[in-house]
PDB file of N, CA and C in Angstrom:
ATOM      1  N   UNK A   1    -150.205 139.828 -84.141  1.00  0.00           N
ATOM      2  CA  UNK A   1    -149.634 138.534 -83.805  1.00  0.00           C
ATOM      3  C   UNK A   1    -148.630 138.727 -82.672  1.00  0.00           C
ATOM      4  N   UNK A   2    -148.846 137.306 -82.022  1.00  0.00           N
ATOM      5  CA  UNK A   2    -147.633 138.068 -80.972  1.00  0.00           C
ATOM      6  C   UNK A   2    -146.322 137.413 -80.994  1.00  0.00           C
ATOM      7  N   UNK A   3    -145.415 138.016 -79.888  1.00  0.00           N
ATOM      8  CA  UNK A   3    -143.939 137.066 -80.250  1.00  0.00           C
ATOM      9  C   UNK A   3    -143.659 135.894 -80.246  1.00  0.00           C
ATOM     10  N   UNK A   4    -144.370 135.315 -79.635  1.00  0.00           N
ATOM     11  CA  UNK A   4    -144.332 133.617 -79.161  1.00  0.00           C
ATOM     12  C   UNK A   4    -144.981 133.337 -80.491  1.00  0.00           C
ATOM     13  N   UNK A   5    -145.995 133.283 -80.863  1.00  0.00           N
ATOM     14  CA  UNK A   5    -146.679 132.656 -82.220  1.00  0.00           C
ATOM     15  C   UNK A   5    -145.861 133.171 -83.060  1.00  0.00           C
ATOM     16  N   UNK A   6    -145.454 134.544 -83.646  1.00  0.00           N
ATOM     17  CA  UNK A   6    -144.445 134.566 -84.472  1.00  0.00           C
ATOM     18  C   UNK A   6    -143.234 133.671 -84.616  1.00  0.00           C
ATOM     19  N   UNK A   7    -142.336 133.457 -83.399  1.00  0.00           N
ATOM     20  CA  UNK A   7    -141.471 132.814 -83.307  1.00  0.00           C
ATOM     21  C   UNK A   7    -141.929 131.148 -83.670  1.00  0.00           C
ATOM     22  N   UNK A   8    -142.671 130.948 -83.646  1.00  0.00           N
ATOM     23  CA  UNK A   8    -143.329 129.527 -83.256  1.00  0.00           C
ATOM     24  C   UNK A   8    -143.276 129.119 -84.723  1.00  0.00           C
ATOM     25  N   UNK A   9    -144.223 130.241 -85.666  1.00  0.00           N
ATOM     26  CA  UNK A   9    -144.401 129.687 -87.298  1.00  0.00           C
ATOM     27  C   UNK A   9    -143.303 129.891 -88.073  1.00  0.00           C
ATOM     28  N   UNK A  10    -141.970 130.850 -87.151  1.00  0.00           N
ATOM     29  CA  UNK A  10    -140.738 130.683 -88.156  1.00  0.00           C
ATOM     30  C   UNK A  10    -140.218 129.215 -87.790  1.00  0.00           C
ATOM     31  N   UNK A  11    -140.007 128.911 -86.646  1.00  0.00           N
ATOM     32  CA  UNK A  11    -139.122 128.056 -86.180  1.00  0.00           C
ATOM     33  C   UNK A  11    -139.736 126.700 -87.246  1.00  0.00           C
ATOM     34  N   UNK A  12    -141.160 127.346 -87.682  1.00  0.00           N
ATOM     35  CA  UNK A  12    -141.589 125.770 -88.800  1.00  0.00           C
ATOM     36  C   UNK A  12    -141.194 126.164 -90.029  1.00  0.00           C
ATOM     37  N   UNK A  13    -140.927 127.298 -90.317  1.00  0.00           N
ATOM     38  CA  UNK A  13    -140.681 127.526 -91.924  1.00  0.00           C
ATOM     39  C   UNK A  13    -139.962 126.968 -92.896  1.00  0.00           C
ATOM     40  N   UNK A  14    -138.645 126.225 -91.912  1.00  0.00           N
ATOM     41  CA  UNK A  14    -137.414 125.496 -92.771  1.00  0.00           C
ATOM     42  C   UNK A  14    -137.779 124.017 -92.807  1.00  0.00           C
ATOM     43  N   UNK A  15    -138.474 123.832 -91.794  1.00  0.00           N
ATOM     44  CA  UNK A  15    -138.539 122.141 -91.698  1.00  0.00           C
ATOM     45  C   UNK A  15    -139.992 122.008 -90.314  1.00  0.00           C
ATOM     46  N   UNK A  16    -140.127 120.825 -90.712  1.00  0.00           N
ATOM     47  CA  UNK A  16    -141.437 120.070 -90.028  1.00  0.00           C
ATOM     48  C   UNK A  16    -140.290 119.903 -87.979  1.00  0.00           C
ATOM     49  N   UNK A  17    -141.535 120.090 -87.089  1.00  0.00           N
ATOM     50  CA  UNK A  17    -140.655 119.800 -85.834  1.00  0.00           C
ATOM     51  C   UNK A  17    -141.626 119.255 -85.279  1.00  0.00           C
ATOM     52  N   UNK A  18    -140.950 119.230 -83.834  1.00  0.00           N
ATOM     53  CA  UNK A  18    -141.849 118.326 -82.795  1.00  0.00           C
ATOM     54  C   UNK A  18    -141.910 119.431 -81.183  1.00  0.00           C
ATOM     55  N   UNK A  19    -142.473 119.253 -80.577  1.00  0.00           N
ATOM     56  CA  UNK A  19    -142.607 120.313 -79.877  1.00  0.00           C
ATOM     57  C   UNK A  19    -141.456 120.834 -78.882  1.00  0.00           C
ATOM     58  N   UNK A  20    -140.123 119.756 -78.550  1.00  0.00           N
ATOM     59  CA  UNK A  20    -139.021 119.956 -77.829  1.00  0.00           C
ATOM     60  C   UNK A  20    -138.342 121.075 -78.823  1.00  0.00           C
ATOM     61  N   UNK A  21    -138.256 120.893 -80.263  1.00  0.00           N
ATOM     62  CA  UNK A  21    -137.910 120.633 -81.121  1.00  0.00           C
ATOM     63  C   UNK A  21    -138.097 122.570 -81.453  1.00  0.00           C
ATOM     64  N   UNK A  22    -139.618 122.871 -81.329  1.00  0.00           N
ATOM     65  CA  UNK A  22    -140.202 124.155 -81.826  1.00  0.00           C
ATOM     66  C   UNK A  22    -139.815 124.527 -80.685  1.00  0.00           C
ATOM     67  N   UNK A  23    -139.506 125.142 -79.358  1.00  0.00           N
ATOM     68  CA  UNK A  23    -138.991 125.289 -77.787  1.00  0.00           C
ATOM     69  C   UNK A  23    -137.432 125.357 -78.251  1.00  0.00           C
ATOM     70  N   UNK A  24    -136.766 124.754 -78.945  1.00  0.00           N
ATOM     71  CA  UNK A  24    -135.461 125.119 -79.052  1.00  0.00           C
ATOM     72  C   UNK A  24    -135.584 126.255 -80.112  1.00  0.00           C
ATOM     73  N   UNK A  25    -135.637 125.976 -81.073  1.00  0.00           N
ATOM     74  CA  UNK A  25    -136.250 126.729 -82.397  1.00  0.00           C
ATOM     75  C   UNK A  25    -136.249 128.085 -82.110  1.00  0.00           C
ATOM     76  N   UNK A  26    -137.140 128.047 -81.398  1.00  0.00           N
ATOM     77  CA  UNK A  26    -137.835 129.486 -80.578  1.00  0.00           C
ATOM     78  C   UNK A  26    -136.845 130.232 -79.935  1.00  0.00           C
ATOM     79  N   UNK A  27    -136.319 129.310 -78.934  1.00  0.00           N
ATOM     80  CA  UNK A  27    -135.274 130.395 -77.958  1.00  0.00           C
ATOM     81  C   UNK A  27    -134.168 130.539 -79.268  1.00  0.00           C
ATOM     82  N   UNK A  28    -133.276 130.121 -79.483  1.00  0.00           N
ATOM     83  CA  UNK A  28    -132.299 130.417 -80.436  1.00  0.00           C
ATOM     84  C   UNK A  28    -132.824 131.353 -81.457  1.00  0.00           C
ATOM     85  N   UNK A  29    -133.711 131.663 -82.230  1.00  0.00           N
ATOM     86  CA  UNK A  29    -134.498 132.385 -82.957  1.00  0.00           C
ATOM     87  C   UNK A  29    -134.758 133.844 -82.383  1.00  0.00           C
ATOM     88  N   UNK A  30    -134.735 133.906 -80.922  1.00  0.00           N
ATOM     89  CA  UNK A  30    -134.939 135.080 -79.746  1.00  0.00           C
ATOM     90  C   UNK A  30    -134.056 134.968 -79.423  1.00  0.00           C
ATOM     91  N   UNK A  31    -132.364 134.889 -79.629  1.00  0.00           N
ATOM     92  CA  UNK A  31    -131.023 134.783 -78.676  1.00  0.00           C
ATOM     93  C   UNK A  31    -131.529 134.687 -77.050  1.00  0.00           C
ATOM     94  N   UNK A  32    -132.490 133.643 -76.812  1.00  0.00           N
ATOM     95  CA  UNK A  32    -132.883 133.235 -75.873  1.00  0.00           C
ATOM     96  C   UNK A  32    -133.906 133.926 -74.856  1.00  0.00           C
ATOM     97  N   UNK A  33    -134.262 134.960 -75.512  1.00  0.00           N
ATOM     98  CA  UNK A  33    -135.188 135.968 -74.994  1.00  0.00           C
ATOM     99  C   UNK A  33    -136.644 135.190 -74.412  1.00  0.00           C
ATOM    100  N   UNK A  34    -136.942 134.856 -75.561  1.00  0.00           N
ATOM    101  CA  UNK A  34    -138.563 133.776 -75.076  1.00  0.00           C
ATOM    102  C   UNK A  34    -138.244 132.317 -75.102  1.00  0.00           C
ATOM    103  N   UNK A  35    -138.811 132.027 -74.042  1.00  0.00           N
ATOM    104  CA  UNK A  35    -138.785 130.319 -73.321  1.00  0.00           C
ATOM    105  C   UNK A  35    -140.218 129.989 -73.652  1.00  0.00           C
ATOM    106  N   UNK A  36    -140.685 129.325 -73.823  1.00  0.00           N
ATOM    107  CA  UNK A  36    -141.882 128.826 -74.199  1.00  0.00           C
ATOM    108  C   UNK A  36    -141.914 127.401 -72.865  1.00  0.00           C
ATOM    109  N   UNK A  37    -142.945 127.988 -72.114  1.00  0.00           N
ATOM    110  CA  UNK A  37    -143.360 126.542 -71.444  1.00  0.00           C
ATOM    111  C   UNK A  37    -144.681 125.062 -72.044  1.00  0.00           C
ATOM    112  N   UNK A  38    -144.189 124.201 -71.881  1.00  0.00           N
ATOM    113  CA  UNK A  38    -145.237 123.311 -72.550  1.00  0.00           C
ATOM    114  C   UNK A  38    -146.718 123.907 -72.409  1.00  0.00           C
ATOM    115  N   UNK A  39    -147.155 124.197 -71.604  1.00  0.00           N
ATOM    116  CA  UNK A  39    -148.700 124.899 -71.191  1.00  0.00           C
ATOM    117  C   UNK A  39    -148.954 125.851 -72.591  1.00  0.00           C
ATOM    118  N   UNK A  40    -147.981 126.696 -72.682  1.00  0.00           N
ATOM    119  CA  UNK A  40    -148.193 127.949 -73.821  1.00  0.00           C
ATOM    120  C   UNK A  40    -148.109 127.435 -74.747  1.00  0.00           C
ATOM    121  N   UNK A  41    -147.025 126.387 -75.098  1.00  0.00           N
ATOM    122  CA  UNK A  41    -146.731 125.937 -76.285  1.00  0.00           C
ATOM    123  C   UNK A  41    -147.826 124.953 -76.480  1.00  0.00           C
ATOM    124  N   UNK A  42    -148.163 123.921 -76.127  1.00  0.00           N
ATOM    125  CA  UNK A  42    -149.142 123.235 -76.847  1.00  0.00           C
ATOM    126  C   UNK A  42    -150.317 123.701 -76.980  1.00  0.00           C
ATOM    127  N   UNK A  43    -150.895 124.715 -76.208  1.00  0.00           N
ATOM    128  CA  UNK A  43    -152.212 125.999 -76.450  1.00  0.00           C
ATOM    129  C   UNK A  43    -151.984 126.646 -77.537  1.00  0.00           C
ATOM    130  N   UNK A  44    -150.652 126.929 -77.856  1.00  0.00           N
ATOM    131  CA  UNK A  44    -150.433 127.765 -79.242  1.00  0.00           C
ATOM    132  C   UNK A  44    -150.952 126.849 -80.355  1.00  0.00           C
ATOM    133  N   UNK A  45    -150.262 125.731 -80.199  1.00  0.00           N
ATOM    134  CA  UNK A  45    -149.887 124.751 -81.282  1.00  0.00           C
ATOM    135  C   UNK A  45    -151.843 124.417 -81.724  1.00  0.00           C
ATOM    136  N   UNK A  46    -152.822 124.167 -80.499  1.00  0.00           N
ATOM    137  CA  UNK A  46    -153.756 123.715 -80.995  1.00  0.00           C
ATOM    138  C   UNK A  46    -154.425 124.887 -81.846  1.00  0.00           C
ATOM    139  N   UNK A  47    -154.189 125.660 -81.314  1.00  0.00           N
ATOM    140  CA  UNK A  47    -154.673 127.009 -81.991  1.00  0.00           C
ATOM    141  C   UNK A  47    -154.343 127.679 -83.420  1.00  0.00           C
ATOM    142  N   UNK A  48    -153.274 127.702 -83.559  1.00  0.00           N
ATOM    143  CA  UNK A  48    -152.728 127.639 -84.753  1.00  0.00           C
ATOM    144  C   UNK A  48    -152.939 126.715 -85.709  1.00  0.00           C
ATOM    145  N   UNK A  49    -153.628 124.977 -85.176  1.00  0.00           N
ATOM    146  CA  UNK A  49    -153.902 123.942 -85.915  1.00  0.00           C
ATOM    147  C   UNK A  49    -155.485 124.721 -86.726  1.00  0.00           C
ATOM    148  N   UNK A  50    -156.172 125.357 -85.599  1.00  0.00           N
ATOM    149  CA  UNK A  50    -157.081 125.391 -85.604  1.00  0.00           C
ATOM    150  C   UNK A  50    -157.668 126.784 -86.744  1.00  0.00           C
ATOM    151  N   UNK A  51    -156.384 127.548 -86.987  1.00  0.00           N
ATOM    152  CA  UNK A  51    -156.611 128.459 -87.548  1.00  0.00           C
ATOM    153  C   UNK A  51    -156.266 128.246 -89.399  1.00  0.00           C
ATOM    154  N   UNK A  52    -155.277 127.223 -89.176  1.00  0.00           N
ATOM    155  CA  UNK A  52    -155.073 126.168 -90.170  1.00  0.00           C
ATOM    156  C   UNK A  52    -153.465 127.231 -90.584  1.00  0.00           C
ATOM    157  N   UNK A  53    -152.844 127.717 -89.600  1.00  0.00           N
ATOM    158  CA  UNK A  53    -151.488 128.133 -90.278  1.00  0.00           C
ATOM    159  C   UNK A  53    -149.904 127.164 -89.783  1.00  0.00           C
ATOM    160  N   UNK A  54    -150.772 126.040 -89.109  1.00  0.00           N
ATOM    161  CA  UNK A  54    -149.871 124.895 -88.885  1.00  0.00           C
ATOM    162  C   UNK A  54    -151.045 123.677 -88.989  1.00  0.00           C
ATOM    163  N   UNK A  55    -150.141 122.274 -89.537  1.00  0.00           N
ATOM    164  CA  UNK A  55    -151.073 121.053 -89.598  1.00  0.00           C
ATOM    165  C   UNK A  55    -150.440 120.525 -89.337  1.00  0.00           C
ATOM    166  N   UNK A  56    -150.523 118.974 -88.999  1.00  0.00           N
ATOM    167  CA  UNK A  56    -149.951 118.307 -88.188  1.00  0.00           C
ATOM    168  C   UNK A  56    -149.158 117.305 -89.299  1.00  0.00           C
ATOM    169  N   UNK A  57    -147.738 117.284 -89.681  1.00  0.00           N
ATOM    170  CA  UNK A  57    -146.920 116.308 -90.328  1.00  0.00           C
ATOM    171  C   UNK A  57    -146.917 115.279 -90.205  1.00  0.00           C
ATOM    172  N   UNK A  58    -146.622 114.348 -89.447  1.00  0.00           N
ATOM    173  CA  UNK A  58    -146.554 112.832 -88.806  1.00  0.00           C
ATOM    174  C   UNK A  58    -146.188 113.040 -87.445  1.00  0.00           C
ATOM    175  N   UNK A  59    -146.208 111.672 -87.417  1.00  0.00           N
ATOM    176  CA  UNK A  59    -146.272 111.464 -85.422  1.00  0.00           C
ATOM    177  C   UNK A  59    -144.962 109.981 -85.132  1.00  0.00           C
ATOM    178  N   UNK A  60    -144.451 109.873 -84.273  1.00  0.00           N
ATOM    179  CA  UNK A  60    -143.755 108.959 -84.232  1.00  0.00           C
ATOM    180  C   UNK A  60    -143.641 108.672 -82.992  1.00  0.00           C
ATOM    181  N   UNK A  61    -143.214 106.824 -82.375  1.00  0.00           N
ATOM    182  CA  UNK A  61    -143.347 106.599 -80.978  1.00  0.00           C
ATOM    183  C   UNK A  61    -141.819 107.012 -80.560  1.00  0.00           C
ATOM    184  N   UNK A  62    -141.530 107.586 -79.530  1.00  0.00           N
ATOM    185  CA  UNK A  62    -140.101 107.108 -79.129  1.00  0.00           C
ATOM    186  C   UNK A  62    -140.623 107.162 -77.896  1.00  0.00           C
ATOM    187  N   UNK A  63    -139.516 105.837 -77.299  1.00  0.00           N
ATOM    188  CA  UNK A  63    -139.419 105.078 -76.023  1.00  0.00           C
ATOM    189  C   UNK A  63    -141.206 104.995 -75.078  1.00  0.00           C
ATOM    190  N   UNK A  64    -142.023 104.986 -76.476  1.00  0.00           N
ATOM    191  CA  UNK A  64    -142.965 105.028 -75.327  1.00  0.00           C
ATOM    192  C   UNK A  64    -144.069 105.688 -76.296  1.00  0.00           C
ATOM    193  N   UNK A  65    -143.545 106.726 -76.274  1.00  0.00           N
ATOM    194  CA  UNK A  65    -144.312 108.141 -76.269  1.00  0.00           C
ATOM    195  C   UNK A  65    -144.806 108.760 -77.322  1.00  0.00           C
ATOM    196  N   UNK A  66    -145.544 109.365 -78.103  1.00  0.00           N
ATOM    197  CA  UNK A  66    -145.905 109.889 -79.334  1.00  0.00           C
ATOM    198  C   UNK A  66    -145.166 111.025 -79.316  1.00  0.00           C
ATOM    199  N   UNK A  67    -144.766 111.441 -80.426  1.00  0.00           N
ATOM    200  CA  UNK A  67    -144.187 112.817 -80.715  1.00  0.00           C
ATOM    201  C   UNK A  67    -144.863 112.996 -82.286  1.00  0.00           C
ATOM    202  N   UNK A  68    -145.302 114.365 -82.106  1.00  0.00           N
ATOM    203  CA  UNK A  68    -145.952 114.837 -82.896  1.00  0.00           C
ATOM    204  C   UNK A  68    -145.145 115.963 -83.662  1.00  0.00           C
ATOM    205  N   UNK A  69    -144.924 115.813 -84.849  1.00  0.00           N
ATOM    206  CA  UNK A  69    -144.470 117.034 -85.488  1.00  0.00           C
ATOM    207  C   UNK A  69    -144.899 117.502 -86.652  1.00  0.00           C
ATOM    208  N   UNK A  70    -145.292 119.470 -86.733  1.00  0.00           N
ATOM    209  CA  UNK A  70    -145.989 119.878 -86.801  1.00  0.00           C
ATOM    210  C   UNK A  70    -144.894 120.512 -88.215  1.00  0.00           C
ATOM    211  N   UNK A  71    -145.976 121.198 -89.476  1.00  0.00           N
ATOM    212  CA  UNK A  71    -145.453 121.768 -90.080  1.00  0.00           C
ATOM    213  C   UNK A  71    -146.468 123.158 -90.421  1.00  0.00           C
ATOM    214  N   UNK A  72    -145.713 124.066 -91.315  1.00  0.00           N
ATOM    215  CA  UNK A  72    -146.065 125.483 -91.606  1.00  0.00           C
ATOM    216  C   UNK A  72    -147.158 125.428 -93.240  1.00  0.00           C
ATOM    217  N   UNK A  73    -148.367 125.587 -92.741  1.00  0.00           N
ATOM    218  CA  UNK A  73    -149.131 125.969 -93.946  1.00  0.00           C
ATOM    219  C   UNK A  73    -148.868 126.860 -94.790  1.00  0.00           C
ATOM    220  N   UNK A  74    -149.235 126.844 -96.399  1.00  0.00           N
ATOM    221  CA  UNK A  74    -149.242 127.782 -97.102  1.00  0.00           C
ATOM    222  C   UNK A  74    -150.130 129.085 -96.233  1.00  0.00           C
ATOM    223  N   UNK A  75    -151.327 128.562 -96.024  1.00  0.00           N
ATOM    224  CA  UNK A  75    -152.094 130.073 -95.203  1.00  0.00           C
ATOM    225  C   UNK A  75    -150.504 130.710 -93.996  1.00  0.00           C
ATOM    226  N   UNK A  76    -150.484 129.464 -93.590  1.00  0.00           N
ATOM    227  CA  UNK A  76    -149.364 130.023 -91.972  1.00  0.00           C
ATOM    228  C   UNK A  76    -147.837 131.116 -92.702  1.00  0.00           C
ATOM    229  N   UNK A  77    -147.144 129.980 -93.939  1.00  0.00           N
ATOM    230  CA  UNK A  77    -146.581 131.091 -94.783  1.00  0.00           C
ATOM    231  C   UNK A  77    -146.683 132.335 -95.043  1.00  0.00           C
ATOM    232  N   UNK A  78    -147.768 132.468 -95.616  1.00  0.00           N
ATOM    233  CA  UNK A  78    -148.067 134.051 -95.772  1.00  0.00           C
ATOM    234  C   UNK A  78    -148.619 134.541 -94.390  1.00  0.00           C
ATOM    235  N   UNK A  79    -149.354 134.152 -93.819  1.00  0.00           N
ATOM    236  CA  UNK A  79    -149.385 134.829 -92.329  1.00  0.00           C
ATOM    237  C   UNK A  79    -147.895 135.056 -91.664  1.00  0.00           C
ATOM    238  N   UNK A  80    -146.406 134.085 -91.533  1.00  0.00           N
ATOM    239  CA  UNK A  80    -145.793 134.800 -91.121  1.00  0.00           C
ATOM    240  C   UNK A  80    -145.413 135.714 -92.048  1.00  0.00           C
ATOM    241  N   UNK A  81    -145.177 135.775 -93.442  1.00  0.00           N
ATOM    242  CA  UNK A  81    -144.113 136.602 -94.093  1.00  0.00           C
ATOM    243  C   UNK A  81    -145.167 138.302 -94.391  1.00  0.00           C
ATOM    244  N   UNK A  82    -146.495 138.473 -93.946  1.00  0.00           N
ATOM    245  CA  UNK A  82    -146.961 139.776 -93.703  1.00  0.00           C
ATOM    246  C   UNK A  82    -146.550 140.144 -92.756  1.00  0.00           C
ATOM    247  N   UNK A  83    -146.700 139.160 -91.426  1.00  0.00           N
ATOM    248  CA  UNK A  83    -146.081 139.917 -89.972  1.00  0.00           C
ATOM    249  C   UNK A  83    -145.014 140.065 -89.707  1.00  0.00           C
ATOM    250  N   UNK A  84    -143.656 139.491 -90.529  1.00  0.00           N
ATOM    251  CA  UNK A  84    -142.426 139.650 -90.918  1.00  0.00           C
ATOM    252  C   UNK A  84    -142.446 141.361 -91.681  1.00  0.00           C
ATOM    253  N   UNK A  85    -143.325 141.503 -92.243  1.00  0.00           N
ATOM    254  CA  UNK A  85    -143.093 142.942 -93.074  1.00  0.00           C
ATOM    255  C   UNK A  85    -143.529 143.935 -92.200  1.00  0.00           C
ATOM    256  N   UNK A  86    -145.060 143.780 -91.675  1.00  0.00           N
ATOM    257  CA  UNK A  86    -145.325 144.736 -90.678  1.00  0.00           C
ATOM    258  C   UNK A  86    -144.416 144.801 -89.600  1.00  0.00           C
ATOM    259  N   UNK A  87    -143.557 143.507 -88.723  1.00  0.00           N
ATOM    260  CA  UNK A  87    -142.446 144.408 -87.918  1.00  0.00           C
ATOM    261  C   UNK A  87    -141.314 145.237 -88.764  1.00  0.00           C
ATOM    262  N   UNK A  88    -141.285 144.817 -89.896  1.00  0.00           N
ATOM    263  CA  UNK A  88    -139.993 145.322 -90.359  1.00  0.00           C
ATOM    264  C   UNK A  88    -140.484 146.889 -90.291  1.00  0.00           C
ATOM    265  N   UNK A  89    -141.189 146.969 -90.969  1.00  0.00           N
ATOM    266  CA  UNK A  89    -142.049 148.601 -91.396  1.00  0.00           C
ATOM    267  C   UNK A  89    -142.043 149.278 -89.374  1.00  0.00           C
ATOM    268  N   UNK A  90    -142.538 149.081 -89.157  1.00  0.00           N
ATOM    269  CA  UNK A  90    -142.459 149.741 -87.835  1.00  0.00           C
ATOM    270  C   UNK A  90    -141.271 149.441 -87.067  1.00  0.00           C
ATOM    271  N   UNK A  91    -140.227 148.573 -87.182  1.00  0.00           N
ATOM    272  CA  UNK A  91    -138.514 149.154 -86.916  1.00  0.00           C
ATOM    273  C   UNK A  91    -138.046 150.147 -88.044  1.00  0.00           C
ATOM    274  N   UNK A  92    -138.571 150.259 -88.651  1.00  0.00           N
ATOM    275  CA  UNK A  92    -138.427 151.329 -89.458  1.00  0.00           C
ATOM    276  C   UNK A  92    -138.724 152.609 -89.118  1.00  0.00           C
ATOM    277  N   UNK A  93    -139.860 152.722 -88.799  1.00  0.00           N
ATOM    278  CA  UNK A  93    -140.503 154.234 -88.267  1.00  0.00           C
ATOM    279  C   UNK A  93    -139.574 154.157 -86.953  1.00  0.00           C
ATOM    280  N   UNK A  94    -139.566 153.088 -86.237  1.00  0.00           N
ATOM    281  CA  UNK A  94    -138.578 153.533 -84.925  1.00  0.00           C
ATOM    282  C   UNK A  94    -137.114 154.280 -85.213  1.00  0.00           C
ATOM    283  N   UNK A  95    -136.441 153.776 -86.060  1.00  0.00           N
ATOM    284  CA  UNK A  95    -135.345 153.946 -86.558  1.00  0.00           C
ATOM    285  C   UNK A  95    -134.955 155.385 -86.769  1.00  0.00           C
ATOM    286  N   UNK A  96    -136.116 155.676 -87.954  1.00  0.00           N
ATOM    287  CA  UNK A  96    -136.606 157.170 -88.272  1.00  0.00           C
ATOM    288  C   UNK A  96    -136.619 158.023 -87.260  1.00  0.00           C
ATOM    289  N   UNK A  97    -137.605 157.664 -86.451  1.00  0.00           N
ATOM    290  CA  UNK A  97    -138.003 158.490 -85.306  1.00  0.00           C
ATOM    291  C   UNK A  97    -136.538 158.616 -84.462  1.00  0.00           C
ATOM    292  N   UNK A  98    -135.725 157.180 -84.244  1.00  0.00           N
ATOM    293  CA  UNK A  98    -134.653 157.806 -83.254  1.00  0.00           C
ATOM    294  C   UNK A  98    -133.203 158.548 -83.988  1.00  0.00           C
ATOM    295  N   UNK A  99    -133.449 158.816 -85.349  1.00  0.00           N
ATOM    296  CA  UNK A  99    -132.471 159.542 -86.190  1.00  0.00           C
ATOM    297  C   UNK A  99    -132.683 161.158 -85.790  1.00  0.00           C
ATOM    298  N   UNK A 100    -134.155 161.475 -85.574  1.00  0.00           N
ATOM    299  CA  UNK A 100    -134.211 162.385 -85.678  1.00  0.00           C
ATOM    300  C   UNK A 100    -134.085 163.270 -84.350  1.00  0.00           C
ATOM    301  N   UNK A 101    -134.104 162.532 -83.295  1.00  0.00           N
ATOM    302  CA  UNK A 101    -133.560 163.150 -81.652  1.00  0.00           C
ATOM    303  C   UNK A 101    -132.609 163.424 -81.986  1.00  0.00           C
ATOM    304  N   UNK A 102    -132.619 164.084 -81.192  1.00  0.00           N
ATOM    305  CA  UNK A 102    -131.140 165.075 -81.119  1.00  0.00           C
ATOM    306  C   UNK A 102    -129.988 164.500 -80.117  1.00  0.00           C
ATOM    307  N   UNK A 103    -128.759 164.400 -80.311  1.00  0.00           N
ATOM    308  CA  UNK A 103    -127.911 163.681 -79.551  1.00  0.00           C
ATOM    309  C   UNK A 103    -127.559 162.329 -79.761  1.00  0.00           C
ATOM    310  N   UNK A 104    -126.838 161.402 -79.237  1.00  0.00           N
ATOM    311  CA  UNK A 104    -126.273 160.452 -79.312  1.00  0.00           C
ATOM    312  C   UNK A 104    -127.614 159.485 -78.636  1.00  0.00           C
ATOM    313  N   UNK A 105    -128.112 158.403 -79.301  1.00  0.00           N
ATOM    314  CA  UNK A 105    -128.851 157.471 -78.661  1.00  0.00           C
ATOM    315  C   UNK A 105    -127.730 155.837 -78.221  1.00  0.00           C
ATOM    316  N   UNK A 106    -127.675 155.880 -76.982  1.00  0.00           N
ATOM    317  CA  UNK A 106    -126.670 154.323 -76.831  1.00  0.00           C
ATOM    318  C   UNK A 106    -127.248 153.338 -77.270  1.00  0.00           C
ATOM    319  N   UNK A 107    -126.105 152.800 -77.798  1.00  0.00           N
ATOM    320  CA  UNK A 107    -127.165 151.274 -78.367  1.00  0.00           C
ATOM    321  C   UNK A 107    -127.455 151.307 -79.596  1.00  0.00           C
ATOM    322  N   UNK A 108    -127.609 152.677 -79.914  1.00  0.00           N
ATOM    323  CA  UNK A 108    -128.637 152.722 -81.748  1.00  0.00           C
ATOM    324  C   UNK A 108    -127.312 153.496 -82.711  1.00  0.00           C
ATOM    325  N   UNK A 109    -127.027 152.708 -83.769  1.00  0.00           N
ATOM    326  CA  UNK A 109    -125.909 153.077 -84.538  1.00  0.00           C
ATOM    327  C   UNK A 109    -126.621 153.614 -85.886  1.00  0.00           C
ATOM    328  N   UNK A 110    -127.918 153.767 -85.524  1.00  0.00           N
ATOM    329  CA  UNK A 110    -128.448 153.929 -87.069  1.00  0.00           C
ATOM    330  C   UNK A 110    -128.612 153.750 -88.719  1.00  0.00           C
ATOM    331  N   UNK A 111    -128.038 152.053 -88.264  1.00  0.00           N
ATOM    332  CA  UNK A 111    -127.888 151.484 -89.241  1.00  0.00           C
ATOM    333  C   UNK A 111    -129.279 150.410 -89.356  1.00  0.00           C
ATOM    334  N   UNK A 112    -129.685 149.703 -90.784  1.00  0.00           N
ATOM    335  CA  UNK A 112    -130.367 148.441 -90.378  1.00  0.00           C
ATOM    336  C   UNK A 112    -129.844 147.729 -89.644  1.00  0.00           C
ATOM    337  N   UNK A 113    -131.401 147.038 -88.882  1.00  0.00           N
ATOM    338  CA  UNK A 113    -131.452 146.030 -88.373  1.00  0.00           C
ATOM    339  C   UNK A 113    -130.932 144.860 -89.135  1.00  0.00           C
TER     340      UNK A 113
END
């Protein structure tokens, strides 16, 4: 899975959103690391509809416009909370691995993440 879709099915985990909505979600979730542009994001979103680990909640007009907001399937649930474990498990082996160099690594206090 990758970071953008990861980020995408947490930012639904607490509550149903709308796509401005999953774009904020996201960056704050990444201390602003990934930006999601509408192009990626609504390609994700159909895709993920399509895989059935997001469905579509309700829709509402404002000033015009439909806004659609999307929530987190039971399938999408457990799809994120395995890929939640598999990164954890491999910051783990990283962790491991940088305990065991020799010398001071900057940055790494060797504590959990």
């Amino acid at each position: 899975m990758q970071v953008p879709t990861f980020l995408i099915l947490a930012s639904l985990a607490g509550q149903a959103r709308h796509g401005y909505g999953i774009v904020q979600a996201v960056a704050e979730l990444s201390g602003g690391e990934v930006k999601l542009r509408p192009g990626t994001l609504y390609g994700a979103l159909e895709r993920l509809v399509e895989l059935g680990l997001i469905e579509l909640d309700h829709e509402e007009s404002v000033e015009g416009r439909l806004r659609r907001y999307y929530r987190l399937t039971t399938d999408g649930a457990g799809a994120l909370g395995v890929e939640a474990e598999r990164m954890r498990r491999h910051a783990d082996a990283a962790r491991e691995q940088l305990r065991r160099r020799p010398g001071i690594v900057p940055g790494f206090s060797g504590g959990a993440a």
